[in-house]
C-alpha atoms as a PDB file:
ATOM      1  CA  UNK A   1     146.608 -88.437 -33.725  1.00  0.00           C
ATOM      2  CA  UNK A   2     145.769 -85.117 -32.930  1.00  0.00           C
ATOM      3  CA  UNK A   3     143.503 -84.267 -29.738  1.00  0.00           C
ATOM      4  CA  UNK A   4     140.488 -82.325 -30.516  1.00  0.00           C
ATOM      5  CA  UNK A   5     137.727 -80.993 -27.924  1.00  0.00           C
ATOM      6  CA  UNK A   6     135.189 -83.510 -29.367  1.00  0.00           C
ATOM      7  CA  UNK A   7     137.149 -86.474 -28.888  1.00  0.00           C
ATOM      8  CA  UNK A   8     136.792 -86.171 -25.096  1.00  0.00           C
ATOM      9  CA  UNK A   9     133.091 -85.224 -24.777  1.00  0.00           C
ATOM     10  CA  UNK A  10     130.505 -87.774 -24.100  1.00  0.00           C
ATOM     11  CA  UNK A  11     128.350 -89.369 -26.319  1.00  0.00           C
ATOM     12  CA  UNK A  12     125.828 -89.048 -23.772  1.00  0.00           C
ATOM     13  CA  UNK A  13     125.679 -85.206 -24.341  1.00  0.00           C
ATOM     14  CA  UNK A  14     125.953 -84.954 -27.962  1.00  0.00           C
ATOM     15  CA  UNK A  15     122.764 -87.596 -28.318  1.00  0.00           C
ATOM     16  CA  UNK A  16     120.009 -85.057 -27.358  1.00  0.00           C
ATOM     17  CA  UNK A  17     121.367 -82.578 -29.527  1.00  0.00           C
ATOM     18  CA  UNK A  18     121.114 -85.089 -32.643  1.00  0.00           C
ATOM     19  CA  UNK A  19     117.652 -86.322 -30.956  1.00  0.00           C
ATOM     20  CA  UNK A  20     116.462 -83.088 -31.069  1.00  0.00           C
ATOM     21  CA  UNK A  21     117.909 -82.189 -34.585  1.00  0.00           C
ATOM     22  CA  UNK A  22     115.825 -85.170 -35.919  1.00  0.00           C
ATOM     23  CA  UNK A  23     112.223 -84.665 -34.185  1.00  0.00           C
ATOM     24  CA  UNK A  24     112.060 -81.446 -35.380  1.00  0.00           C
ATOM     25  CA  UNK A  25     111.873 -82.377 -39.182  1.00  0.00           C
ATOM     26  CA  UNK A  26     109.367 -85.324 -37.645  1.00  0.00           C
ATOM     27  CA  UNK A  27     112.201 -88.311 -37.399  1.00  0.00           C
ATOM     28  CA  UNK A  28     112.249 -90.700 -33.983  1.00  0.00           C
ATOM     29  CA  UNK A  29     114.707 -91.548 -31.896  1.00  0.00           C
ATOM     30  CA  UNK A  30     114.558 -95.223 -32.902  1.00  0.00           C
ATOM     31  CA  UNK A  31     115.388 -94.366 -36.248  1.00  0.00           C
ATOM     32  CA  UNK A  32     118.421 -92.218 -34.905  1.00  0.00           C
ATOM     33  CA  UNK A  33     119.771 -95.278 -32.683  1.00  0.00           C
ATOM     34  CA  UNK A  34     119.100 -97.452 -36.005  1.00  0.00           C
ATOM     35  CA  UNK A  35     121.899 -94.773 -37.824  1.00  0.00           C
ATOM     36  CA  UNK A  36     123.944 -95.217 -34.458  1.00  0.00           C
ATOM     37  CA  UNK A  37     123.637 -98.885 -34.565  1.00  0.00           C
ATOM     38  CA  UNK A  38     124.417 -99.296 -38.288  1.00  0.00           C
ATOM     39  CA  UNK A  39     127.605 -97.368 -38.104  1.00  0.00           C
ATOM     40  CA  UNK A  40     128.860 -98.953 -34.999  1.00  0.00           C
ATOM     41  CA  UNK A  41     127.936-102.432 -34.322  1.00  0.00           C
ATOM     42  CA  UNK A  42     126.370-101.641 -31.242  1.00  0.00           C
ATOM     43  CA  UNK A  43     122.689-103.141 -30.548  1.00  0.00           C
ATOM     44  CA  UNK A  44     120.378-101.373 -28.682  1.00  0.00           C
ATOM     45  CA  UNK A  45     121.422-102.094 -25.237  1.00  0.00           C
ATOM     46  CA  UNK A  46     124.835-101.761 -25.628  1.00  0.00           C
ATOM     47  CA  UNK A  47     124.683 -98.899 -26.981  1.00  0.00           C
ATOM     48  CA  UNK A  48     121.960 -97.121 -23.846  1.00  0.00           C
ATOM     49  CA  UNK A  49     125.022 -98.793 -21.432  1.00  0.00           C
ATOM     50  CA  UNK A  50     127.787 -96.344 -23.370  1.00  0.00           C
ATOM     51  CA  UNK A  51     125.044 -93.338 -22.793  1.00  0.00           C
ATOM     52  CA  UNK A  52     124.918 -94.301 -19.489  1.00  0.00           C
ATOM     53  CA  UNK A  53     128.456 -94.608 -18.874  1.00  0.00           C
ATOM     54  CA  UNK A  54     128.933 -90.900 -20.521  1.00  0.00           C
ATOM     55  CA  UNK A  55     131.528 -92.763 -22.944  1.00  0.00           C
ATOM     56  CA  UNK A  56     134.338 -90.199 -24.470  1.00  0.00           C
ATOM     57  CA  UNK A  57     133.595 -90.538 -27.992  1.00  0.00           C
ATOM     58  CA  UNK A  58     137.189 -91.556 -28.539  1.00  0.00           C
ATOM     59  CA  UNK A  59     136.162 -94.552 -26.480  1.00  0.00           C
ATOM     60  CA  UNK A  60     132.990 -95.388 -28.235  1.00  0.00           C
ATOM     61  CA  UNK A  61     134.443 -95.393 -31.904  1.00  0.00           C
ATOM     62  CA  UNK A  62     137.515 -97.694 -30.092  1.00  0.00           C
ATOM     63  CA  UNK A  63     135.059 -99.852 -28.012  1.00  0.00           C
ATOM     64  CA  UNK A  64     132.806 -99.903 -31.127  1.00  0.00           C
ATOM     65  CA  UNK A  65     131.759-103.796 -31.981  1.00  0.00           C
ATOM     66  CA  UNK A  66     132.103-103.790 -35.945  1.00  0.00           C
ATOM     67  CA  UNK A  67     132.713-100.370 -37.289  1.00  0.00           C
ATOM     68  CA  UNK A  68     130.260-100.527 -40.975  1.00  0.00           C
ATOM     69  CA  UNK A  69     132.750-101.243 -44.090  1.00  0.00           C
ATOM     70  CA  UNK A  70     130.351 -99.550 -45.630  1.00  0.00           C
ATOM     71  CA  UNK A  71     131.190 -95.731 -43.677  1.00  0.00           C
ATOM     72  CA  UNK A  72     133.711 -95.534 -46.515  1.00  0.00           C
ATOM     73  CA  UNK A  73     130.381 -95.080 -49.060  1.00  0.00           C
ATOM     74  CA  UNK A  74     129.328 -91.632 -46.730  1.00  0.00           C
ATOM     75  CA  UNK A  75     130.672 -88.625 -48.554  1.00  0.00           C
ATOM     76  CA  UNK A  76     129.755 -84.770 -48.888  1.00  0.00           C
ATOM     77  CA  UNK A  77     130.576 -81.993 -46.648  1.00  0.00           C
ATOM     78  CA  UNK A  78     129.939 -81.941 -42.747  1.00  0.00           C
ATOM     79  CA  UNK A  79     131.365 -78.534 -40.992  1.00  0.00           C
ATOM     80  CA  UNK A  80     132.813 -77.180 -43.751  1.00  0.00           C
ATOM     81  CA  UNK A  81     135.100 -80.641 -44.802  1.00  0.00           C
ATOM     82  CA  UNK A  82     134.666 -83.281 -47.119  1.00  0.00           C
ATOM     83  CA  UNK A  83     133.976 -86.639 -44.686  1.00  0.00           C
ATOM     84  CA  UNK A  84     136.233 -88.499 -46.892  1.00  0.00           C
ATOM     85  CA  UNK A  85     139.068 -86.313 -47.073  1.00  0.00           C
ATOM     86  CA  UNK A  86     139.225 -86.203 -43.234  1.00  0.00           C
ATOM     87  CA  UNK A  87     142.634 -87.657 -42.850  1.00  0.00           C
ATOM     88  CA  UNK A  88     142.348 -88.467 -38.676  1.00  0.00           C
ATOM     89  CA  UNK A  89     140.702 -91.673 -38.426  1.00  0.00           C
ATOM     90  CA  UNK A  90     138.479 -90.885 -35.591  1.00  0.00           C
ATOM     91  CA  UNK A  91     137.388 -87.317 -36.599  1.00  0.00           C
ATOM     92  CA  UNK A  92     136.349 -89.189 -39.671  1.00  0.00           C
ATOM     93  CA  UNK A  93     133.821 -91.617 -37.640  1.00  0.00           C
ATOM     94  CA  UNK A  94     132.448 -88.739 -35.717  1.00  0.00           C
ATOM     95  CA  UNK A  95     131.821 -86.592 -38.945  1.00  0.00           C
ATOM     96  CA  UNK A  96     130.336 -90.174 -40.599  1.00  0.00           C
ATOM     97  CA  UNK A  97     127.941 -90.527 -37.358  1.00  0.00           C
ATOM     98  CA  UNK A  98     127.253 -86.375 -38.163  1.00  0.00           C
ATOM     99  CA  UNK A  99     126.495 -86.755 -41.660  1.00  0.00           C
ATOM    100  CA  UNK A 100     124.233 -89.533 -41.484  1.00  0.00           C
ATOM    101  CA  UNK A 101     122.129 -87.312 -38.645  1.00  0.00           C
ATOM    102  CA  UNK A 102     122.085 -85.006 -41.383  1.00  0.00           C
ATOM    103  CA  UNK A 103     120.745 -86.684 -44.023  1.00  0.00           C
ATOM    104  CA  UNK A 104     118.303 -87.897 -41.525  1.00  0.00           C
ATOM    105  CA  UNK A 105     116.679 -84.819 -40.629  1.00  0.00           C
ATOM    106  CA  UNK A 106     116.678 -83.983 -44.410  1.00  0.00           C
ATOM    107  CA  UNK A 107     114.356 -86.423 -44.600  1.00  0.00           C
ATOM    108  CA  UNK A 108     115.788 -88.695 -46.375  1.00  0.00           C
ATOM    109  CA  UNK A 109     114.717 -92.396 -46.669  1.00  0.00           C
ATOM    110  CA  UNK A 110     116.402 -94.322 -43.915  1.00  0.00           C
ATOM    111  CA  UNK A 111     117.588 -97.013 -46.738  1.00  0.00           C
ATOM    112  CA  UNK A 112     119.551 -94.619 -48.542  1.00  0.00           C
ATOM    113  CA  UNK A 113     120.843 -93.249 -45.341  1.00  0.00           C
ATOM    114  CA  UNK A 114     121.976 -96.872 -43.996  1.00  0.00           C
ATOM    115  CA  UNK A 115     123.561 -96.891 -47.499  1.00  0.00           C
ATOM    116  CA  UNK A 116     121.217-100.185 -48.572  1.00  0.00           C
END
């Protein structure tokens, strides 16, 4: 596995970034721990003690309770790649988690984001 730059920052200081991404096209920040959540397996608390703990976000997609089977049905292009060509399995999960903030602030309906 290669070692990128992201895979070492925090979770913690990527969150505002997203949070702030989302409440500007009118989105909450329950609705962005709900995307969080989904994709993880995390619940609520669990996932405030990783934000807490300034979790790597190698460590959070390892830690994660029940990566979603469904991540595999997230596709289209995040920074320039295809999320499901990404061929590193963690760069994948972090480019999941930044696709579904996307589609998010896009306003789309938090069903089709959570892929129900």
């Amino acid at each position: 596995m290669s070692n990128h730059k992201i895979f070492d920052m925090s979770v913690a200081s990527v969150h505002p970034l997203y949070l702030k991404k989302i409440e500007k096209k009118g989105r909450t920040k329950e609705e962005l721990d709900q995307v969080i959540t989904w994709l993880t397996g995390y619940d609520a608390l669990s996932l405030d003690e990783q934000l807490k703990k300034e979790t790597s976000f190698r460590d959070f997609f390892e830690e994660a309770p029940e990566f979603n089977e469904n991540a595999k049905l997230i596709k289209g292009v995040i920074c320039g790649y295809r999320v499901e060509e990404i061929e590193d399995s963690l760069m994948q999960k972090i480019r999941y988690l930044d696709k579904l903030v996307d589609e998010l602030a896009k306003g789309k309906k938090i069903e089709k984001v959570l892929r129900s």
